[in-house]
Protein backbone atom coordinates (compact mmCIF):
# COMPACT_ATOMS: atom_id res chain seq x y z
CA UNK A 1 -11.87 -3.59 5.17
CA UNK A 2 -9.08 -2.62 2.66
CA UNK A 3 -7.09 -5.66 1.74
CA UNK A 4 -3.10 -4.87 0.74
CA UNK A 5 -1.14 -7.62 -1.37
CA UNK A 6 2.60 -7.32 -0.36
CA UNK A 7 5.82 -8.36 -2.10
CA UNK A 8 7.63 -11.39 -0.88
CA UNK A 9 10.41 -9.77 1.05
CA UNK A 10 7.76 -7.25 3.02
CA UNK A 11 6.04 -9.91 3.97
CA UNK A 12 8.83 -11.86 5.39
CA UNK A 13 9.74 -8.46 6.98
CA UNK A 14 6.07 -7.92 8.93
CA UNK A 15 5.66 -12.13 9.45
CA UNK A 16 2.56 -11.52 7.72
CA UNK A 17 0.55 -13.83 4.80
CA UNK A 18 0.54 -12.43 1.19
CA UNK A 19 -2.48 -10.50 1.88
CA UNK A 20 -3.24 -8.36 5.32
CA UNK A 21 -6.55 -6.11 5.62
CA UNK A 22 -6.55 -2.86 7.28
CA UNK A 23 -9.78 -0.72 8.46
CA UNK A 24 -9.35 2.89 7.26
CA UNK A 25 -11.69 5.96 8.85
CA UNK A 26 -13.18 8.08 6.33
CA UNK A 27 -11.99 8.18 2.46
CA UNK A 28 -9.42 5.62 1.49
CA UNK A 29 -6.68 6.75 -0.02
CA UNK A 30 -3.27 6.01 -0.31
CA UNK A 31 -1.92 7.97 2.48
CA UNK A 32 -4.79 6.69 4.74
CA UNK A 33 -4.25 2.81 3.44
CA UNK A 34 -0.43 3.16 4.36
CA UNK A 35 -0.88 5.08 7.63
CA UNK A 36 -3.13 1.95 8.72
CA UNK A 37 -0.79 -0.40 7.41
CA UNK A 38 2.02 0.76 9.63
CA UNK A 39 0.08 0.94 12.46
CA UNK A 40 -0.86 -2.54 12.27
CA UNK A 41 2.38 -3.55 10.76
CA UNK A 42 4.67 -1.32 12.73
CA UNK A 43 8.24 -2.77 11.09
CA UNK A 44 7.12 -1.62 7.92
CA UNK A 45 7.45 1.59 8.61
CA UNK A 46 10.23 3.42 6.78
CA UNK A 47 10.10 0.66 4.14
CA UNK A 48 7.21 1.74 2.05
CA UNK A 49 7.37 5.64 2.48
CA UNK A 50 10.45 7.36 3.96
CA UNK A 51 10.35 8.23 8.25
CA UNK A 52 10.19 12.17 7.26
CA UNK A 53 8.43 13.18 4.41
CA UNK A 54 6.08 10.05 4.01
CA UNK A 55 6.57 10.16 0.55
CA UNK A 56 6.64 7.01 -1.71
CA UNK A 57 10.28 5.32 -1.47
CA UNK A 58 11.20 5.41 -5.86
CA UNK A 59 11.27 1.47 -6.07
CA UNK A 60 7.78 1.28 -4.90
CA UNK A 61 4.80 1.12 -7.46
CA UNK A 62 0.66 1.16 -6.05
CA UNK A 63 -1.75 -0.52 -8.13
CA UNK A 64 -5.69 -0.51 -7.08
CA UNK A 65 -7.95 -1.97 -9.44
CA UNK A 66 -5.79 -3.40 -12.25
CA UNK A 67 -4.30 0.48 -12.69
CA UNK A 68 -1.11 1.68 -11.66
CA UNK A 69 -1.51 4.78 -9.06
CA UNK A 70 2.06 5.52 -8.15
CA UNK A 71 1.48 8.96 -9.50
CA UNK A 72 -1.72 9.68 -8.76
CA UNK A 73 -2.37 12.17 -5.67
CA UNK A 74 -1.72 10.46 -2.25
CA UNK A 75 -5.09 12.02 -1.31
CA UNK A 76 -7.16 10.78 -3.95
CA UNK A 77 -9.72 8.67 -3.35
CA UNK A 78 -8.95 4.81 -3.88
CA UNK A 79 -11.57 3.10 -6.77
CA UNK A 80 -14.62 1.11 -5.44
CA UNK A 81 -13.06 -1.88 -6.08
CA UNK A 82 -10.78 -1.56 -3.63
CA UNK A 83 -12.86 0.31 -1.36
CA UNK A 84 -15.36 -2.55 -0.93
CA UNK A 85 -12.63 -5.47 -0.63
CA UNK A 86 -13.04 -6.73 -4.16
CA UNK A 87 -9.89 -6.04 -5.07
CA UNK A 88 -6.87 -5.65 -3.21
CA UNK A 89 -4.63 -2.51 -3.16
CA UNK A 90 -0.92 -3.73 -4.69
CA UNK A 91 2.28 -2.65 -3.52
CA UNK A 92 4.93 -3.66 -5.51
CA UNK A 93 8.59 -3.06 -5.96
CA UNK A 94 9.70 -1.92 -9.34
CA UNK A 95 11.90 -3.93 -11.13
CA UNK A 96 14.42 -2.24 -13.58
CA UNK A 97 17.16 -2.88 -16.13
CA UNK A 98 16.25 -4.21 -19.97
């Protein structure tokens, strides 16, 4: 089981705690991690990744294992950590200004 912390306002969105897991077939990646996430979560989709493309929506940041992986391949495999349920995989909205 993958566990996924969300931001406060997507979990108010999906009426779900701070942390949901998520069973993912085969490698887990990002792509595979969000596809399960909107299955079980259906009103998130189009939040996280835009309807079309399912690419990343720019105020959104991934972090698995203490690292950031906005950036990293969609298709790359996810560390252990996060694999295994140690550690959760993060999304996060970015925050900006100075």
């Amino acid at each position: 089981m993958i566990r996924i912390a969300l931001p406060f306002h997507l979990q108010t969105l999906a009426r779900v705690d701070r942390e949901i897991t998520v069973q993912v077939e085969g490698v887990a990646t990002q792509t595979t991690v969000l596809d399960a996430l909107e299955k079980a979560c259906p009103m998130l989709r189009g939040t996280i990744r835009d309807h079309m493309t399912l690419k990343r929506r720019p105020k959104v940041r991934f972090y698995a294992d203490g690292k950031d992986v906005t950036h990293d391949s969609p298709d790359s495999a996810l560390p252990q950590a996060v694999v295994s349920g140690a550690e959760p995989f993060r999304i996060v909205g970015a925050i900006s200004g100075g």
